[in-house]
PDB file of N, CA and C in Angstrom:
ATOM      1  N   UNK A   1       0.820  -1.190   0.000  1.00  0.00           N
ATOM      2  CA  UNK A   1       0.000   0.000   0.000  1.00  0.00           C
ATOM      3  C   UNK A   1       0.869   1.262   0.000  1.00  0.00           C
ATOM      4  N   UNK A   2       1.826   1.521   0.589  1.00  0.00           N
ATOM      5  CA  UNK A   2       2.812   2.431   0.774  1.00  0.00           C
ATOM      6  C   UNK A   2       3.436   2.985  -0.154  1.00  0.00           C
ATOM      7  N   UNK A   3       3.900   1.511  -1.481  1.00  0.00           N
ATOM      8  CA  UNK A   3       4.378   1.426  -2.283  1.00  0.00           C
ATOM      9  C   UNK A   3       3.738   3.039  -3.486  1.00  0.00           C
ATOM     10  N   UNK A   4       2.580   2.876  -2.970  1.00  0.00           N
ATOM     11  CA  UNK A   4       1.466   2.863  -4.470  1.00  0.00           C
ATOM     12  C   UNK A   4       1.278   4.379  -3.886  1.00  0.00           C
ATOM     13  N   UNK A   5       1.638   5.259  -2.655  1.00  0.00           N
ATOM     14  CA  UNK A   5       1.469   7.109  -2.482  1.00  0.00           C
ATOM     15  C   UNK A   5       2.548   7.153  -3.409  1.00  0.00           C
ATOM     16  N   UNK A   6       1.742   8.350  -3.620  1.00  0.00           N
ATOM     17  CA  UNK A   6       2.405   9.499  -4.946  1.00  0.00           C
ATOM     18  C   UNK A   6       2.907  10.425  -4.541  1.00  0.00           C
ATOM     19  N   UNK A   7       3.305  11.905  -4.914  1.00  0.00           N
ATOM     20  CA  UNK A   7       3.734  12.783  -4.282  1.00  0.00           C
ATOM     21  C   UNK A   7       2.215  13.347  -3.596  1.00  0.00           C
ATOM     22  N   UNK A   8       1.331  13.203  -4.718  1.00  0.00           N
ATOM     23  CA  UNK A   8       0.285  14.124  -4.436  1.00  0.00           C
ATOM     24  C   UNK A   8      -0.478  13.852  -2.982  1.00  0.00           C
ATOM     25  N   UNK A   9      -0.085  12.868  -2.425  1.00  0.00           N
ATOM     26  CA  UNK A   9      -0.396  12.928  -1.108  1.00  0.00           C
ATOM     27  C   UNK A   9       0.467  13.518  -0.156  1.00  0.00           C
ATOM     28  N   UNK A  10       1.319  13.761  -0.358  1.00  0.00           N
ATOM     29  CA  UNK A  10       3.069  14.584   0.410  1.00  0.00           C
ATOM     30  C   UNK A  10       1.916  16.323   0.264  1.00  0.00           C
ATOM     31  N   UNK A  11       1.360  16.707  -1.005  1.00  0.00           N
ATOM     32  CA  UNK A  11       1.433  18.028  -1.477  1.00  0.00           C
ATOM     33  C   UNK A  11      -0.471  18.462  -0.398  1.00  0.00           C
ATOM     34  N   UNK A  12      -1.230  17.541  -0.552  1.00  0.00           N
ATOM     35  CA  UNK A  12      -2.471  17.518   0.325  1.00  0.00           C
ATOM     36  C   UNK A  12      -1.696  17.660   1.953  1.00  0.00           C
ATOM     37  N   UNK A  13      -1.072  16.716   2.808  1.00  0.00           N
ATOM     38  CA  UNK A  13      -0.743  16.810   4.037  1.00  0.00           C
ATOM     39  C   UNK A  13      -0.177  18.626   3.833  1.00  0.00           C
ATOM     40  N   UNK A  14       0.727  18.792   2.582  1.00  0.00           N
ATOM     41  CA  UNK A  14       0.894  19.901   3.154  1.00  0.00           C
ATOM     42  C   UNK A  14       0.115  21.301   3.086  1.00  0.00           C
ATOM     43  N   UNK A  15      -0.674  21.145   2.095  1.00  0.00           N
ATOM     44  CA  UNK A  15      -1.236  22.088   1.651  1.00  0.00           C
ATOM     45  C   UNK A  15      -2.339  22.596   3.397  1.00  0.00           C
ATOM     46  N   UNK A  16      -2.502  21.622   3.537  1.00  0.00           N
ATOM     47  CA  UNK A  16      -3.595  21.467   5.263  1.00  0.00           C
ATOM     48  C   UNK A  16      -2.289  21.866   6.386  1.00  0.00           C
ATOM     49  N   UNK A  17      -1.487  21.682   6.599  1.00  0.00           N
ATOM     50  CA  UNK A  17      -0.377  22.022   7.065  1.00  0.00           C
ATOM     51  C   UNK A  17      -0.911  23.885   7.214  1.00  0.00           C
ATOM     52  N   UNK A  18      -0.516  23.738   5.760  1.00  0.00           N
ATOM     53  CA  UNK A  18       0.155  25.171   5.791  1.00  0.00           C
ATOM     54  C   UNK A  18      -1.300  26.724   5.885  1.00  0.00           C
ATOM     55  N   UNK A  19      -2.304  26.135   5.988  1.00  0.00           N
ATOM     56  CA  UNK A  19      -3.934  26.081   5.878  1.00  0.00           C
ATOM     57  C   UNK A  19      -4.109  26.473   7.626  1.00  0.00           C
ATOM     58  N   UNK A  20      -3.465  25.164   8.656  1.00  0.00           N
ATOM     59  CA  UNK A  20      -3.232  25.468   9.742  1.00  0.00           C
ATOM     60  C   UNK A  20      -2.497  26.645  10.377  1.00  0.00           C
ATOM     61  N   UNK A  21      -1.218  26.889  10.024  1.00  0.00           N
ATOM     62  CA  UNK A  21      -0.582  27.444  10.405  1.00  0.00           C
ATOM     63  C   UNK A  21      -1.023  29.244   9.977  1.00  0.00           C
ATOM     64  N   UNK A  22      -1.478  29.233   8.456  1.00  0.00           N
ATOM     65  CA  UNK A  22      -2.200  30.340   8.441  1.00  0.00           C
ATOM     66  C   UNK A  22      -2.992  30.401   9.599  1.00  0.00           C
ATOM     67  N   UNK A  23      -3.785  29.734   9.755  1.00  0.00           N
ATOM     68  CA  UNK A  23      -5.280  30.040  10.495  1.00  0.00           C
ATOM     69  C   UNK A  23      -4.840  30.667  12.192  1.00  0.00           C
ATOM     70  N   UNK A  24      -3.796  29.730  12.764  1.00  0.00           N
ATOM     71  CA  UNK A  24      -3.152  29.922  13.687  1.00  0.00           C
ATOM     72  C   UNK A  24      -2.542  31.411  13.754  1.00  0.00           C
ATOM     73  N   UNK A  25      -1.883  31.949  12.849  1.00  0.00           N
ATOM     74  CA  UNK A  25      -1.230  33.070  12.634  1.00  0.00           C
ATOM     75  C   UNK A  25      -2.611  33.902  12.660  1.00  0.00           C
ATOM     76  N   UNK A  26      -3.331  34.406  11.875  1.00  0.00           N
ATOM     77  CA  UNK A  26      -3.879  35.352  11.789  1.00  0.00           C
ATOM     78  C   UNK A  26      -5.224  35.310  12.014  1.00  0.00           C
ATOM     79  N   UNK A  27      -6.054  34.012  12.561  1.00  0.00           N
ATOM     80  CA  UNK A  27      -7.424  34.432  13.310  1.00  0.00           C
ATOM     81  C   UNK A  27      -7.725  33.769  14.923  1.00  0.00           C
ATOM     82  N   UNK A  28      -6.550  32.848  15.073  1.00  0.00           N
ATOM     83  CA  UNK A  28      -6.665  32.803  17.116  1.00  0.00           C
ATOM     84  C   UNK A  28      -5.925  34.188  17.133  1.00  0.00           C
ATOM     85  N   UNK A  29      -6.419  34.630  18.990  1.00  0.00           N
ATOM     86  CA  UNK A  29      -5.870  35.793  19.665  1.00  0.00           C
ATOM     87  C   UNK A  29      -4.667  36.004  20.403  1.00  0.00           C
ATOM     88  N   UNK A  30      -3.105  36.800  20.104  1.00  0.00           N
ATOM     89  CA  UNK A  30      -2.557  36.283  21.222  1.00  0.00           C
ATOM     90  C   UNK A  30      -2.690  36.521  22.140  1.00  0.00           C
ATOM     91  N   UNK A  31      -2.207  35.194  23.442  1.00  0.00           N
ATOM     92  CA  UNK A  31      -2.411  35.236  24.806  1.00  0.00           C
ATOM     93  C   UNK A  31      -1.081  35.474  25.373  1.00  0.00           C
ATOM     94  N   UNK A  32      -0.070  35.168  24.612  1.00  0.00           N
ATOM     95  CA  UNK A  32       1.456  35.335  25.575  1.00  0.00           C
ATOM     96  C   UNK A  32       1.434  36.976  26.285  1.00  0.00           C
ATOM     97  N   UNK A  33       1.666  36.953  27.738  1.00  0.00           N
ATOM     98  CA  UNK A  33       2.040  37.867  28.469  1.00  0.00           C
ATOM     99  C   UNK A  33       1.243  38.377  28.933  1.00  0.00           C
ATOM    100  N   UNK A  34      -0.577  37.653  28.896  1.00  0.00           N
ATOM    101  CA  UNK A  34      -1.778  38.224  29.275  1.00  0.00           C
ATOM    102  C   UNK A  34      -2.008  37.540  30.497  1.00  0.00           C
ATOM    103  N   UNK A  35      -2.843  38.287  31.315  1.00  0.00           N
ATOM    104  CA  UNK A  35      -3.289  37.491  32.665  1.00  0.00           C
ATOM    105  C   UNK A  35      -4.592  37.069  32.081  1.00  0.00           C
ATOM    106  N   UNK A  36      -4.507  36.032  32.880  1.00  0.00           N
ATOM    107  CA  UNK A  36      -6.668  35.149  32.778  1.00  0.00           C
ATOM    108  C   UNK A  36      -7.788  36.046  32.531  1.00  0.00           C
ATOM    109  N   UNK A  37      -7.794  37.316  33.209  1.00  0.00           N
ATOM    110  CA  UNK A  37      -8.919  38.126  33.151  1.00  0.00           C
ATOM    111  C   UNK A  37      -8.777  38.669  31.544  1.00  0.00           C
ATOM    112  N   UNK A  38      -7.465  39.158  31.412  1.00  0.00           N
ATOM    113  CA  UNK A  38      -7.592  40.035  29.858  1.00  0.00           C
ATOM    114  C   UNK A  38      -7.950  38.448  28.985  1.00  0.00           C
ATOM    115  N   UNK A  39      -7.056  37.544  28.611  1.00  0.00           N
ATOM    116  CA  UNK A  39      -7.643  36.104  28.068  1.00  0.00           C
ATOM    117  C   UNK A  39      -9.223  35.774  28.305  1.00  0.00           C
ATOM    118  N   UNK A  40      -9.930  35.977  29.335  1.00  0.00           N
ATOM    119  CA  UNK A  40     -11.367  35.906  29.760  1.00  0.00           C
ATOM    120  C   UNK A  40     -12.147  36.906  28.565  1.00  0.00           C
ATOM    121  N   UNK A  41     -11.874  37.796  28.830  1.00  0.00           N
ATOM    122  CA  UNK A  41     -12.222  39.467  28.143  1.00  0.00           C
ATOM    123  C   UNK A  41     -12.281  38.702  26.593  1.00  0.00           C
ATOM    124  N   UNK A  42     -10.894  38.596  26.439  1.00  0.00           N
ATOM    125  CA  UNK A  42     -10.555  37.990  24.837  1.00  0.00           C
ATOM    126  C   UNK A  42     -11.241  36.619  23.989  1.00  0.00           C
ATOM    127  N   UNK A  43     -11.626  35.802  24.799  1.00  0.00           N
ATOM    128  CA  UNK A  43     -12.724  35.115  24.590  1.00  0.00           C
ATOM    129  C   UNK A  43     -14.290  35.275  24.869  1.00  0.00           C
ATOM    130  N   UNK A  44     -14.459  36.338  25.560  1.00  0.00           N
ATOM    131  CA  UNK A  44     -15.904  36.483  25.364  1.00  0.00           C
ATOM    132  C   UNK A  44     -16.314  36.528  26.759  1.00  0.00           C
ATOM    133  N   UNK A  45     -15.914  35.580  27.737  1.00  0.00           N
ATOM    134  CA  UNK A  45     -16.879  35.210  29.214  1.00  0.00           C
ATOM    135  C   UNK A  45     -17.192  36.395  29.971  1.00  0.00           C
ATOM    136  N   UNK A  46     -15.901  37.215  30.710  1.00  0.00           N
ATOM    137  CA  UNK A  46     -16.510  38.184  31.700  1.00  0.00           C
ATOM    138  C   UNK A  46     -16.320  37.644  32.432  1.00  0.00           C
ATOM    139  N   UNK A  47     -16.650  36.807  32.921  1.00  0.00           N
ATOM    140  CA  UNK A  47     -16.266  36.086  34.172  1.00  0.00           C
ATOM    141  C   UNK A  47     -15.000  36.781  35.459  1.00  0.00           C
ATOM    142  N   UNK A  48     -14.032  36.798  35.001  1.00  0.00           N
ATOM    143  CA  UNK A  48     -13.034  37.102  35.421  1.00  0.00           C
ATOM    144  C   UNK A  48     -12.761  38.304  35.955  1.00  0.00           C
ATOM    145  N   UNK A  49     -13.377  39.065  34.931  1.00  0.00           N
ATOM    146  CA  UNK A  49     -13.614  40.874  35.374  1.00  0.00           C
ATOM    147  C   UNK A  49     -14.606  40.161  36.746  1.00  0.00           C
ATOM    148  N   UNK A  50     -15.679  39.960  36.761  1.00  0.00           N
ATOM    149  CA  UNK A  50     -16.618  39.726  38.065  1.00  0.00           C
ATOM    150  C   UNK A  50     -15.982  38.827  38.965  1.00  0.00           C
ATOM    151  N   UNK A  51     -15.366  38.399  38.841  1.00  0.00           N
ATOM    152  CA  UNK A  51     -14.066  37.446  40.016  1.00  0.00           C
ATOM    153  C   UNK A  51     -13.640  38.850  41.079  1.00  0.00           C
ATOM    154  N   UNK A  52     -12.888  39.397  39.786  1.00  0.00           N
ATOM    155  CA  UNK A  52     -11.901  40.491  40.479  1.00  0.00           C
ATOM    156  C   UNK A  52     -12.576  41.531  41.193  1.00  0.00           C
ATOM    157  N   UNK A  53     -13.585  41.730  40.478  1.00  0.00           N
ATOM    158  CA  UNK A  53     -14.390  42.994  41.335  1.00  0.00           C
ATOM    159  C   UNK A  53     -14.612  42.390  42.982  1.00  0.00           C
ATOM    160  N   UNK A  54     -15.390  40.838  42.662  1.00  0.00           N
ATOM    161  CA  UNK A  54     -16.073  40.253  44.350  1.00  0.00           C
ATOM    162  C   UNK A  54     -14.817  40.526  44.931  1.00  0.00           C
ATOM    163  N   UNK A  55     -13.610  40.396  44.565  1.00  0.00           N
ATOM    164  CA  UNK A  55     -12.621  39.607  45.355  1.00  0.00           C
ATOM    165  C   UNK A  55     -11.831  41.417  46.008  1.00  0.00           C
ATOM    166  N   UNK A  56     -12.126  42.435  45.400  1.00  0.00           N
ATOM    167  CA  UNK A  56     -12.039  43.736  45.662  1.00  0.00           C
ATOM    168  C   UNK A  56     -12.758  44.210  46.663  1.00  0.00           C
ATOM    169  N   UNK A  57     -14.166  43.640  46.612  1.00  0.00           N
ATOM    170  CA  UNK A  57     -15.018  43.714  47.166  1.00  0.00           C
ATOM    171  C   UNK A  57     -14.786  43.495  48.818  1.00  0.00           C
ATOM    172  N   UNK A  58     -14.191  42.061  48.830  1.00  0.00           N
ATOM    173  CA  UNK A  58     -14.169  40.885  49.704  1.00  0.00           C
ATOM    174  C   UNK A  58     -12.573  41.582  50.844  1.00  0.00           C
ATOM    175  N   UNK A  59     -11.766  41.740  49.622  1.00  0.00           N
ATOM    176  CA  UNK A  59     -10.677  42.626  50.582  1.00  0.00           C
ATOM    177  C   UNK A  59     -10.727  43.811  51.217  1.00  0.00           C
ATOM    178  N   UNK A  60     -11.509  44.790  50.694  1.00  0.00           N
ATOM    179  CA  UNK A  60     -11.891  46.048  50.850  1.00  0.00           C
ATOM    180  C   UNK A  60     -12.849  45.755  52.458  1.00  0.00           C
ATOM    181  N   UNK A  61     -13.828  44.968  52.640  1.00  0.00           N
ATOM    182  CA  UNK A  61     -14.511  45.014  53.933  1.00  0.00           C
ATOM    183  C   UNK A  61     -13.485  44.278  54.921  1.00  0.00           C
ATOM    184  N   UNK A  62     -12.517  43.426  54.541  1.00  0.00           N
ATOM    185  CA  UNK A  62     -10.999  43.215  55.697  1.00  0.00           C
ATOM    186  C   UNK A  62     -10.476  43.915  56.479  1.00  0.00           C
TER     187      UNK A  62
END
């Protein structure tokens, strides 16, 4: 079976390869050097902003 790949299967793996690596490059967000809350923000939840506020909240009456 091995015998019988062509190139044109070498040129498909890469063509998806390189399909990935676009996609990677220019439509995920970067996260290097971000804390959880801005990453939170950057995906959508919120969450995190409302973490920080309770937890402001929570120290502030200490």
């Amino acid at each position: 079976m091995l015998e019988n790949i062509g190139y044109g299967t070498y040129l498909v793996f890469l063509m998806f390869m390189l399909m990935g690596i676009a996609f990677a490059i220019w439509v995920l967000p970067e996260t290097f050097g971000k804390s959880l809350e801005e990453m939170d923000l950057a995906f959508g939840s919120g969450e995190g902003q409302a973490d920080t506020a309770r937890m402001e909240r929570i120290l502030a009456s200490l």
